[in-house]
C-alpha atoms as a PDB file:
ATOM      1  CA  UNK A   1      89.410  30.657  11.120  1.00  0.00           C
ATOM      2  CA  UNK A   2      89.756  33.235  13.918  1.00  0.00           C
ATOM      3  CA  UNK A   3      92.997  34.324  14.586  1.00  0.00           C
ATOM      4  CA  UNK A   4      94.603  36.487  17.942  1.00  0.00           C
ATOM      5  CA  UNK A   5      97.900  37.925  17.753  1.00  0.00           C
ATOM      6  CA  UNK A   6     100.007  39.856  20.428  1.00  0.00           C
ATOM      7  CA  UNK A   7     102.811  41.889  19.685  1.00  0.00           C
ATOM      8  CA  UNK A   8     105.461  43.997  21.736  1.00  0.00           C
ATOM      9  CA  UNK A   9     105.628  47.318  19.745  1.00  0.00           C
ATOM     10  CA  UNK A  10     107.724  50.323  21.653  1.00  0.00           C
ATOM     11  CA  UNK A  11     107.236  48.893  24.685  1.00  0.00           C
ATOM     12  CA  UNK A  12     103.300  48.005  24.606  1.00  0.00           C
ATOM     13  CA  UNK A  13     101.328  45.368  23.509  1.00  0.00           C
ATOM     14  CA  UNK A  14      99.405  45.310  20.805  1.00  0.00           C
ATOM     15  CA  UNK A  15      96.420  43.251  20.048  1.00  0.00           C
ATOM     16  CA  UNK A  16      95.439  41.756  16.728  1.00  0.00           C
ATOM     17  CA  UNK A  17      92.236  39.570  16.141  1.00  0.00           C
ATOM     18  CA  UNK A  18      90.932  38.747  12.622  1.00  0.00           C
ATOM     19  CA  UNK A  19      88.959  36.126  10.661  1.00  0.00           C
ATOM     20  CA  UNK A  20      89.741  34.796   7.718  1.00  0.00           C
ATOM     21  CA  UNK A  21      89.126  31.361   5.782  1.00  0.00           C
ATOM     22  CA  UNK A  22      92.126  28.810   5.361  1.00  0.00           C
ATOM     23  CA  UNK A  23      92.598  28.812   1.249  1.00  0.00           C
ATOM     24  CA  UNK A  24      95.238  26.118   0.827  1.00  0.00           C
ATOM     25  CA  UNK A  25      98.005  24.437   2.535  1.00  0.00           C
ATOM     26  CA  UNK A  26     100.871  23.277   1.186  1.00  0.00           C
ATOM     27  CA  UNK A  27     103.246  20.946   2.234  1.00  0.00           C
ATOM     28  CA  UNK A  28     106.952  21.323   1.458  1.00  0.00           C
ATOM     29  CA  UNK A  29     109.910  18.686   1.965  1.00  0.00           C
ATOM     30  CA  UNK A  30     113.207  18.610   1.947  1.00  0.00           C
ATOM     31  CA  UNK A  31     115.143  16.393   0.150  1.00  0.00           C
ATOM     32  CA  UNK A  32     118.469  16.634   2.363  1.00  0.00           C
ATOM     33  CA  UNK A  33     116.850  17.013   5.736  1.00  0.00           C
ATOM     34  CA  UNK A  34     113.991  15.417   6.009  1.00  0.00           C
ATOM     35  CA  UNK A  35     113.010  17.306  10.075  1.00  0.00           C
ATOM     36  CA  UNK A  36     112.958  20.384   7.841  1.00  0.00           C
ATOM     37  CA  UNK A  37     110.136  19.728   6.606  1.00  0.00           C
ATOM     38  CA  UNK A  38     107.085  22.390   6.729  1.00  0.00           C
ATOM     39  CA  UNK A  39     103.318  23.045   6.208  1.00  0.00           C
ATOM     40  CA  UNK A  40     102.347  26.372   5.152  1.00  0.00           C
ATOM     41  CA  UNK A  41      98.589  27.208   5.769  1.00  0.00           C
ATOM     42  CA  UNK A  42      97.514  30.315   3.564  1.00  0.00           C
ATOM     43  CA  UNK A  43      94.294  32.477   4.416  1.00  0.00           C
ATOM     44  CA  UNK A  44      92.183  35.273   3.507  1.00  0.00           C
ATOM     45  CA  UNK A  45      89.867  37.482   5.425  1.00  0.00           C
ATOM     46  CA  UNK A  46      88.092  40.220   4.474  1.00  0.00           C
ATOM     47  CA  UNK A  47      90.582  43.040   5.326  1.00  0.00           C
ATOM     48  CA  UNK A  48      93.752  40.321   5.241  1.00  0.00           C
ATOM     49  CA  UNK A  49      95.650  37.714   4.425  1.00  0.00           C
ATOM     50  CA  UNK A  50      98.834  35.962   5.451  1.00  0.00           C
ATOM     51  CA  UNK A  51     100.527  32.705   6.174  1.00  0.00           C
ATOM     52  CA  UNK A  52     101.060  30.982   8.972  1.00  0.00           C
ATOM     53  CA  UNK A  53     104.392  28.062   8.864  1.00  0.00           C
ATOM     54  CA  UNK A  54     104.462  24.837  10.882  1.00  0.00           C
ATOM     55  CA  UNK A  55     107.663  23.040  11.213  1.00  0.00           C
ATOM     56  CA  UNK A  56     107.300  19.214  10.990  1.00  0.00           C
ATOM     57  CA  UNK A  57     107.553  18.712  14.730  1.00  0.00           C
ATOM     58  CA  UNK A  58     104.820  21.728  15.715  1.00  0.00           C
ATOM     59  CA  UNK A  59     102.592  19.889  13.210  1.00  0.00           C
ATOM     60  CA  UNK A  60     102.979  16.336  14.521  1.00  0.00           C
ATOM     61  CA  UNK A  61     102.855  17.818  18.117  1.00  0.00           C
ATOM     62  CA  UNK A  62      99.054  19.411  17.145  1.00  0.00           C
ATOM     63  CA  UNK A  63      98.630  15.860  15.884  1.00  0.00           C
ATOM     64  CA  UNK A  64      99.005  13.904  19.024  1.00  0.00           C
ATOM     65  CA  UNK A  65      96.835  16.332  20.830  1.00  0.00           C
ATOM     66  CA  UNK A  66      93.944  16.593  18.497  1.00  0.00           C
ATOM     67  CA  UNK A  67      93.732  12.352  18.455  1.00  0.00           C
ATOM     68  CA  UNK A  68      93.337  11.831  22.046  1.00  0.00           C
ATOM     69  CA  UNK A  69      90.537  14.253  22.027  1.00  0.00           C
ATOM     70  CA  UNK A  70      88.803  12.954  19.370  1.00  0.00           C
ATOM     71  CA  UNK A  71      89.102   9.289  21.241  1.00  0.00           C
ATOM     72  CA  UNK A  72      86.866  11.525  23.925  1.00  0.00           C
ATOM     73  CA  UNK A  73      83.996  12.670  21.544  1.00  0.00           C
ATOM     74  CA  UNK A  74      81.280   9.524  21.495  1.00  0.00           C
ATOM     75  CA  UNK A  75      78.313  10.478  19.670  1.00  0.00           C
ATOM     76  CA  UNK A  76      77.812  13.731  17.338  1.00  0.00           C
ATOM     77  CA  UNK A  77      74.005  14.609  17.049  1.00  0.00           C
ATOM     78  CA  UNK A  78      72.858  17.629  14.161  1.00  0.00           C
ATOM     79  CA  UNK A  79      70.536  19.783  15.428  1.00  0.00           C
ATOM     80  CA  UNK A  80      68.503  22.087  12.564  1.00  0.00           C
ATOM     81  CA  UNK A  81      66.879  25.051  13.285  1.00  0.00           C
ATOM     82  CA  UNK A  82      63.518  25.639  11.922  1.00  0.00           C
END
């Protein structure tokens, strides 16, 4: 997983970019609400870790646009190096 990050720090930008691997995800529900619902995706790089929350709607929105691109692919050929 590669990950870019911006942040406004006294008035400039800073620029974060790490990798890392995903390590779980957990899903968590709530039993009153049920739109505040969330998925938690937990990594670890070399140098880092951290967690990054989806709210129910972010996740279903990321959804929607991965399936209509996978409707595009049509054939997946493996190529091996030798």
């Amino acid at each position: 997983m590669h990950i870019k990050v911006k942040k406004l720090y006294e008035g400039r930008i800073i620029k974060f970019e790490s990798f890392g691997e995903i390590k779980e995800v957990m899903i968590h529900s709530d039993l009153y609400d049920a739109n505040k619902g969330k998925i938690s995706i937990c990594f670890r790089g070399k140098n880092n870790s951290g967690i990054i929350e989806l709210s129910e709607k972010e996740t279903n929105d990321i959804y929607k646009t991965l399936s209509k691109k996978i409707g595009l692919i049509k054939d997946i050929k493996i190529i091996h190096e030798k």
